[in-house]
C-alpha atoms as a PDB file:
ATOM      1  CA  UNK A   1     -11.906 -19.463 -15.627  1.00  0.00           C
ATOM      2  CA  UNK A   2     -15.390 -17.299 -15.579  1.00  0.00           C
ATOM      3  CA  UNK A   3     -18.037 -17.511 -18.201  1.00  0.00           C
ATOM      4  CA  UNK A   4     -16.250 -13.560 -19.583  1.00  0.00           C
ATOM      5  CA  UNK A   5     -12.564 -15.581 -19.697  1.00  0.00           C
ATOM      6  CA  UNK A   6     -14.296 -18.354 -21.529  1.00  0.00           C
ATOM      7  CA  UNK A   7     -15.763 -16.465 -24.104  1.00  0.00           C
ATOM      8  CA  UNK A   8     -12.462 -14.619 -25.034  1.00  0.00           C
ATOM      9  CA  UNK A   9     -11.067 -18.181 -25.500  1.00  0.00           C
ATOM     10  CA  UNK A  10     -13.824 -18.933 -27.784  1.00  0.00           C
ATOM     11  CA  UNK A  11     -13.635 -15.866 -29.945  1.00  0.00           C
ATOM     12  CA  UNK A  12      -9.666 -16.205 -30.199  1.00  0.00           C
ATOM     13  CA  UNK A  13     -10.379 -20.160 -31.193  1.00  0.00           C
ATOM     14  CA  UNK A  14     -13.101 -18.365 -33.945  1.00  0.00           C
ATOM     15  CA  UNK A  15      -9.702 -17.148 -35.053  1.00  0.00           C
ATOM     16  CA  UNK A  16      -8.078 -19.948 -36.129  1.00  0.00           C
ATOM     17  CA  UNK A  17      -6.882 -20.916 -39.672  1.00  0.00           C
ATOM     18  CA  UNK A  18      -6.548 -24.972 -39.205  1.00  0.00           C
ATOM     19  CA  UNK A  19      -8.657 -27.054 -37.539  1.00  0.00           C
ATOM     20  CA  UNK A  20      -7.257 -28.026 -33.778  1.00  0.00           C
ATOM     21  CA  UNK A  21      -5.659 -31.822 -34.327  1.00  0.00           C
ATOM     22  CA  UNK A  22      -9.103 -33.962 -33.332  1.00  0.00           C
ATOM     23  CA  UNK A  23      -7.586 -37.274 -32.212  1.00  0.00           C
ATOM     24  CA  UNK A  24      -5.822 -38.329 -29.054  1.00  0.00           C
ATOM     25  CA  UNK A  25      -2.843 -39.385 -30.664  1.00  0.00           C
ATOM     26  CA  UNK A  26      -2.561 -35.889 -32.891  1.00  0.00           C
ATOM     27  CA  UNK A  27      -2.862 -34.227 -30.088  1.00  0.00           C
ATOM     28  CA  UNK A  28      -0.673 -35.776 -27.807  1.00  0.00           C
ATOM     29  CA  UNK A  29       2.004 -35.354 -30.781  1.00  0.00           C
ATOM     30  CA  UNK A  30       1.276 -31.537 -30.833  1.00  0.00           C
ATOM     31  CA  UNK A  31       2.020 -31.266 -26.841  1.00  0.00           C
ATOM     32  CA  UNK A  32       5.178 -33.115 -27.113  1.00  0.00           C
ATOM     33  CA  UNK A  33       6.569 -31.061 -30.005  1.00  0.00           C
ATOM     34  CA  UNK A  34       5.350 -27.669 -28.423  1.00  0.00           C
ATOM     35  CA  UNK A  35       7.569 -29.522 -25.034  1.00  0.00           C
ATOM     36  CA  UNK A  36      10.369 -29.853 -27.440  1.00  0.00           C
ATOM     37  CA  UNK A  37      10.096 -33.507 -27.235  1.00  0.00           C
ATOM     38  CA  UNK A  38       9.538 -33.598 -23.393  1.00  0.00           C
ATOM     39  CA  UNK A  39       7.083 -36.754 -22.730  1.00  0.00           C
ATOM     40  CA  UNK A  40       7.306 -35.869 -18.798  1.00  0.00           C
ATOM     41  CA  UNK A  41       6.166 -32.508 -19.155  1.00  0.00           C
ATOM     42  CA  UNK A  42       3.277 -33.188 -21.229  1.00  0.00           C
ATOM     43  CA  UNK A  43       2.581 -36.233 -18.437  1.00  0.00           C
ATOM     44  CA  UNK A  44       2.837 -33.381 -16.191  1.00  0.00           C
ATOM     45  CA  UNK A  45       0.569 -31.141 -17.767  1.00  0.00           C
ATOM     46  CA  UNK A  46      -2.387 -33.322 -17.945  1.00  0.00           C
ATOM     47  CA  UNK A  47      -1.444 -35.356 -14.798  1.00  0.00           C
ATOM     48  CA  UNK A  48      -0.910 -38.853 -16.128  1.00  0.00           C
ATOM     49  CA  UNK A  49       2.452 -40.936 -16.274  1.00  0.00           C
ATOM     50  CA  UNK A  50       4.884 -40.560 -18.833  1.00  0.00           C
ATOM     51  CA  UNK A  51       4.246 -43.906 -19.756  1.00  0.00           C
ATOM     52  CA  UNK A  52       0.463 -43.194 -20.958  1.00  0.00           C
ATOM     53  CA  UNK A  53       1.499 -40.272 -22.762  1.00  0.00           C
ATOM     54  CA  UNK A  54       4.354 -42.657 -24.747  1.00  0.00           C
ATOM     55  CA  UNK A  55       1.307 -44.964 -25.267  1.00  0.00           C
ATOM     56  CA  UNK A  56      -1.070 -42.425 -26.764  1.00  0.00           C
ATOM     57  CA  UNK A  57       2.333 -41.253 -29.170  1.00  0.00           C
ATOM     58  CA  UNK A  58       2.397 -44.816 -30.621  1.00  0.00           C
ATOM     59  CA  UNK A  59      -1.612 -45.593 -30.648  1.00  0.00           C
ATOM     60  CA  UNK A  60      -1.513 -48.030 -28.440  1.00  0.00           C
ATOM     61  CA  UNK A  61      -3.854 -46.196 -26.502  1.00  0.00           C
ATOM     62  CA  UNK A  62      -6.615 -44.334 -28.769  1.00  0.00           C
ATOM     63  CA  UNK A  63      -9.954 -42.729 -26.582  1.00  0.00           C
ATOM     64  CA  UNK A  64      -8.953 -41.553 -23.552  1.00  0.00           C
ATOM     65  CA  UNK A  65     -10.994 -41.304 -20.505  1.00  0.00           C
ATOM     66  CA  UNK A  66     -13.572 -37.881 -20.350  1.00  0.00           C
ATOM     67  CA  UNK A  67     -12.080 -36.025 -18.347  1.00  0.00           C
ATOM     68  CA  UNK A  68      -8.744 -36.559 -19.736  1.00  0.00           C
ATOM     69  CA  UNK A  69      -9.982 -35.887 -23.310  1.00  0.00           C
ATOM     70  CA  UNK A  70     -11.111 -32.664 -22.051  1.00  0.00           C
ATOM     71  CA  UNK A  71      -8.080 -31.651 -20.331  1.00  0.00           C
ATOM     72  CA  UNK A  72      -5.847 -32.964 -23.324  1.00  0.00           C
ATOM     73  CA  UNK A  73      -8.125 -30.780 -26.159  1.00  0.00           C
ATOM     74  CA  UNK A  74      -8.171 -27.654 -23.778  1.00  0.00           C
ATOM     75  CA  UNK A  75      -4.025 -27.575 -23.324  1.00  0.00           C
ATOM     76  CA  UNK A  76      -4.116 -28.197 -27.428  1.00  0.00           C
ATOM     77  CA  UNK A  77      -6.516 -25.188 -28.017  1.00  0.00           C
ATOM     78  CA  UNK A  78      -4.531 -23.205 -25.320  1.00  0.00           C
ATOM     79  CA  UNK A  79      -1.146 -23.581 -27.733  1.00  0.00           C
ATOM     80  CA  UNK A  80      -2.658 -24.058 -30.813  1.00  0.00           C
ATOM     81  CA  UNK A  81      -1.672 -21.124 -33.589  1.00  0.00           C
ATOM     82  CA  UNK A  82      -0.270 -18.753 -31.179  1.00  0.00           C
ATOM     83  CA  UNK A  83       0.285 -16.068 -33.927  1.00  0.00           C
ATOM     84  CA  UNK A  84      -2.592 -16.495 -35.769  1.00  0.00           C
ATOM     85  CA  UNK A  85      -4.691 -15.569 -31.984  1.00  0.00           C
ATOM     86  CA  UNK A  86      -1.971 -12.823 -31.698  1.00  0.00           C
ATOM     87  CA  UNK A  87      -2.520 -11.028 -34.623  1.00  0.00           C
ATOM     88  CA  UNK A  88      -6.145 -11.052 -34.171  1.00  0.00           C
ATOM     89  CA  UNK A  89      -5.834  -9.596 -31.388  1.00  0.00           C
ATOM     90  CA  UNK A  90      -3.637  -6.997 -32.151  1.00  0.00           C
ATOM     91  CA  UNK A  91      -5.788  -6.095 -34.681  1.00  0.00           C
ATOM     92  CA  UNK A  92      -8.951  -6.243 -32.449  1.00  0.00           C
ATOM     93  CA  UNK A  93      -7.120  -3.793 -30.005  1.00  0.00           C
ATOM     94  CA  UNK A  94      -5.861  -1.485 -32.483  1.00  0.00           C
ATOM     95  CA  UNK A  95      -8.841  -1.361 -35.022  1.00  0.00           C
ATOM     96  CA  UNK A  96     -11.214  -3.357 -35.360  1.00  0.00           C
ATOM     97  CA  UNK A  97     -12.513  -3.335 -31.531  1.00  0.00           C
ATOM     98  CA  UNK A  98     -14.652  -6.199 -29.884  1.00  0.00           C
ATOM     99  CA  UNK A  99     -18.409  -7.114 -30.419  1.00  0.00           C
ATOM    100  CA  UNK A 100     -20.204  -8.353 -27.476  1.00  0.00           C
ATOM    101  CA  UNK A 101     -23.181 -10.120 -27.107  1.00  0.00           C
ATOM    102  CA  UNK A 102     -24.654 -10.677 -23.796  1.00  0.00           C
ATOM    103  CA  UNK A 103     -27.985 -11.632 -21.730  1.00  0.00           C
ATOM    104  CA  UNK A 104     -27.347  -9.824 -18.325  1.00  0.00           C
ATOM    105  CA  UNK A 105     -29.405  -8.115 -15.476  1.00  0.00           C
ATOM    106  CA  UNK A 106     -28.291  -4.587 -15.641  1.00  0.00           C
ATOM    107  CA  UNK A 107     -29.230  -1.568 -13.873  1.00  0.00           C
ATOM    108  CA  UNK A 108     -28.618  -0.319 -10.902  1.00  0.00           C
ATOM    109  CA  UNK A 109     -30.800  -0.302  -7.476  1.00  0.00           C
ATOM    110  CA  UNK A 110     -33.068   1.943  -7.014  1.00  0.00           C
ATOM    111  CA  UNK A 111     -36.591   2.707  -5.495  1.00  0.00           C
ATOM    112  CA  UNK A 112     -39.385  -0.531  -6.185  1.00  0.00           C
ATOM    113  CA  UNK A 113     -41.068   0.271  -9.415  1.00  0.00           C
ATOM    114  CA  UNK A 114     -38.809   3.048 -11.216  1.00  0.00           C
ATOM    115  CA  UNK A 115     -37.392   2.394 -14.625  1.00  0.00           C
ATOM    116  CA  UNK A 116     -34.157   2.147 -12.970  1.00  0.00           C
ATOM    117  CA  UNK A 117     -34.510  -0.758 -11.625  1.00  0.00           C
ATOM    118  CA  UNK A 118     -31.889  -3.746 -12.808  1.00  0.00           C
ATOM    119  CA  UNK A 119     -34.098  -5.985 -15.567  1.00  0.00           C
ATOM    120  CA  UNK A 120     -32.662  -8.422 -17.984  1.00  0.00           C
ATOM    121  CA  UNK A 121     -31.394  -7.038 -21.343  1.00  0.00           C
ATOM    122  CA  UNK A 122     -30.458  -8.617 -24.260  1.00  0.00           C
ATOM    123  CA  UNK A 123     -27.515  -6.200 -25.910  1.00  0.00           C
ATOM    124  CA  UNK A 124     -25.322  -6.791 -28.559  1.00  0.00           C
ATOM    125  CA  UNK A 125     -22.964  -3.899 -28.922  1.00  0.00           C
ATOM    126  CA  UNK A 126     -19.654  -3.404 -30.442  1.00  0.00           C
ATOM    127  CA  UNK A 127     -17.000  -1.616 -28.360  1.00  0.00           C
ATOM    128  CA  UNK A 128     -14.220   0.318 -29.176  1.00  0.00           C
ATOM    129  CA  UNK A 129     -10.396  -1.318 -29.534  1.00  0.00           C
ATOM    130  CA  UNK A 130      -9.621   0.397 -26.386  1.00  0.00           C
ATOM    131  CA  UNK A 131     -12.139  -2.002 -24.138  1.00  0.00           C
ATOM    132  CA  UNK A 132     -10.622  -4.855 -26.675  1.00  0.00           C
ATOM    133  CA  UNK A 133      -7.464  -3.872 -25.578  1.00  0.00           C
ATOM    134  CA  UNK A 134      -7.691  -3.727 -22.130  1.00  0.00           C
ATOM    135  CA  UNK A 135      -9.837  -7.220 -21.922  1.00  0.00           C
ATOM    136  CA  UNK A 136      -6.620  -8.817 -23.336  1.00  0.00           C
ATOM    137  CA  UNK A 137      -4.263  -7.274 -21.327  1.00  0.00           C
ATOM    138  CA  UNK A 138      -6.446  -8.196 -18.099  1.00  0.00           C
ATOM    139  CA  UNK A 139      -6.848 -11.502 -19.551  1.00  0.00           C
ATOM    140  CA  UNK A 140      -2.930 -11.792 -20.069  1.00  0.00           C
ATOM    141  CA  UNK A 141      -2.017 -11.046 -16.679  1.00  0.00           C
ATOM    142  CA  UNK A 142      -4.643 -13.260 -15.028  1.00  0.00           C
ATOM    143  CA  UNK A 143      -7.270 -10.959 -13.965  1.00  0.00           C
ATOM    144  CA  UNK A 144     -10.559 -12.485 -12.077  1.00  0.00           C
ATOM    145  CA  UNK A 145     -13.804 -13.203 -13.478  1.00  0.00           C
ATOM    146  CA  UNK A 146     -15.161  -9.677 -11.650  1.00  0.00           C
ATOM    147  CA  UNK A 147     -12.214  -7.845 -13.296  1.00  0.00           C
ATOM    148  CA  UNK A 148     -13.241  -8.670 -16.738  1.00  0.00           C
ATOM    149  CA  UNK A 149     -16.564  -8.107 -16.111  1.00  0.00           C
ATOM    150  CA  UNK A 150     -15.896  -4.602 -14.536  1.00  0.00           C
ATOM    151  CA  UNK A 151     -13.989  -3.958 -17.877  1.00  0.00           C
ATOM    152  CA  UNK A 152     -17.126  -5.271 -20.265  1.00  0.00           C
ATOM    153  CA  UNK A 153     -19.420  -3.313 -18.368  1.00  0.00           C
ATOM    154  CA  UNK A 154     -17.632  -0.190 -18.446  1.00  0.00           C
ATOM    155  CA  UNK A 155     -17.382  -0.399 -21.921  1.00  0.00           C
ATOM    156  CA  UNK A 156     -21.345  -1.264 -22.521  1.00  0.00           C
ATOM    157  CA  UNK A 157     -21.568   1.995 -19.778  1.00  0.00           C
ATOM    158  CA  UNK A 158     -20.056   4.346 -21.968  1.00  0.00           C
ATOM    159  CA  UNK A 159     -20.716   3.048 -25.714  1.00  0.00           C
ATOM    160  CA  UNK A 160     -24.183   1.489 -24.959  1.00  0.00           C
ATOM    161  CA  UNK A 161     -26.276   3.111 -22.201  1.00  0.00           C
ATOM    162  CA  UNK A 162     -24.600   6.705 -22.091  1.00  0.00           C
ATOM    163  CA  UNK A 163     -24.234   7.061 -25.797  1.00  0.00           C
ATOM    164  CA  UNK A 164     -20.148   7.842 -25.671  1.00  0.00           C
ATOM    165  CA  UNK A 165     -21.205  10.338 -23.433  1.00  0.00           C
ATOM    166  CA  UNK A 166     -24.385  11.998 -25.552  1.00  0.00           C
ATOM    167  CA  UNK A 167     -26.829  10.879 -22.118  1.00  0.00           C
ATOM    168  CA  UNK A 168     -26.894   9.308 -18.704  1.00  0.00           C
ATOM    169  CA  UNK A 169     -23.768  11.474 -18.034  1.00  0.00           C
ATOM    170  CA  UNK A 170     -24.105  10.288 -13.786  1.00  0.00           C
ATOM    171  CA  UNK A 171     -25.293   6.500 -15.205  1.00  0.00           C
ATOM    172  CA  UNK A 172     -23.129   3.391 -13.156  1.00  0.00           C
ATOM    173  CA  UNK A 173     -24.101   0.321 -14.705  1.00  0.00           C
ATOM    174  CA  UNK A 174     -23.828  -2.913 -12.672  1.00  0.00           C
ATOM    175  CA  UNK A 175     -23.230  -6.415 -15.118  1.00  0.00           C
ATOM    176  CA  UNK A 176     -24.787  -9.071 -13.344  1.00  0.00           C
ATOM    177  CA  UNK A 177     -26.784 -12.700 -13.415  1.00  0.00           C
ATOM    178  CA  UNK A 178     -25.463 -13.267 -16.479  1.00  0.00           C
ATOM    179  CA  UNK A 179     -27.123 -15.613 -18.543  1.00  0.00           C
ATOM    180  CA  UNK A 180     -24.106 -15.828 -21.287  1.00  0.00           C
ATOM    181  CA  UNK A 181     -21.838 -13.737 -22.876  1.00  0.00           C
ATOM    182  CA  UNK A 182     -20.533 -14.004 -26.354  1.00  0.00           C
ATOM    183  CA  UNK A 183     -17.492 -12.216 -28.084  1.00  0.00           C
ATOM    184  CA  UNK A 184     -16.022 -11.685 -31.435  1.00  0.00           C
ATOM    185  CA  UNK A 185     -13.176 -10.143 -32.647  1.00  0.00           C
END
């Protein structure tokens, strides 16, 4: 995913109640029970054999390689507490909205040496449950990288830069060269 889609993982893992299972063989064990005891799907999912993922069950196997230990903890944070990351949400796109925090060029083009012209900003704004809700929804049905970022920067348009519609009223903002982008809910 994008550095936006990453950041909405992040603030729904900020969510969590219990810590995410920390060694290989806890979270091996996790996989397999949300696979309802499948030890071929869970070799499927992080593309080893079925016999490696039996070894890890039984500790006969305890560090795995890097990139396998990152594969193996991002399918475990993927599953882990779906309601807990549900609720917040729900909540975030009914109430309580979204905060982001961002370094980003934005602006728009315009003539060499006018205000206007796209500079690097640090904002940290919070936006309405409505942006919140349609982040997750984008997010849900696999939107691209651009998408969310089209959504974000609507929503720092209207609430940030035009004021909910006080200023700016003909303002387009363009969200770009970002530098990161943080998010809590």
């Amino acid at each position: 995913m994008g550095i936006l889609g990453d950041s909405l993982d992040k603030a729904a893992a900020n969510t969590f109640t219990r810590p995410i299972p920390k060694s290989a063989q806890a979270q091996v064990k996790f996989l397999v029970k949300q696979e309802k005891g499948s030890t071929r799907n869970v070799a499927r999912l992080l593309g080893i054999s079925q016999r490696t993922v039996e070894r890890y069950l039984t500790g006969q196997i305890k560090q795995p390689r890097t990139e396998l230990a990152a594969r193996l903890q991002e399918e475990v944070r993927k599953r882990w507490q779906p309601k807990v990351r549900a609720r917040a949400q729900k909540q975030a796109a009914t109430t309580g909205g979204i905060v982001i925090e961002t370094r980003a060029r934005f602006g728009y083009t315009a003539a060499p040496g006018t205000s206007d012209d796209g500079r690097l900003r640090l904002i940290t704004q919070a936006l309405p449950p409505t942006y919140a809700s349609r982040l997750f929804e984008a997010q849900a049905s696999g939107a691209t990288e651009q998408q969310l970022r089209d959504i974000a920067a609507e929503g720092l348009q209207e609430i940030y830069f035009k004021d909910r519609g006080r200023r700016a009223q003909d303002l387009v903002v363009e969200f770009s060269d970002i530098d990161y982008v943080e998010l809590d809910y």
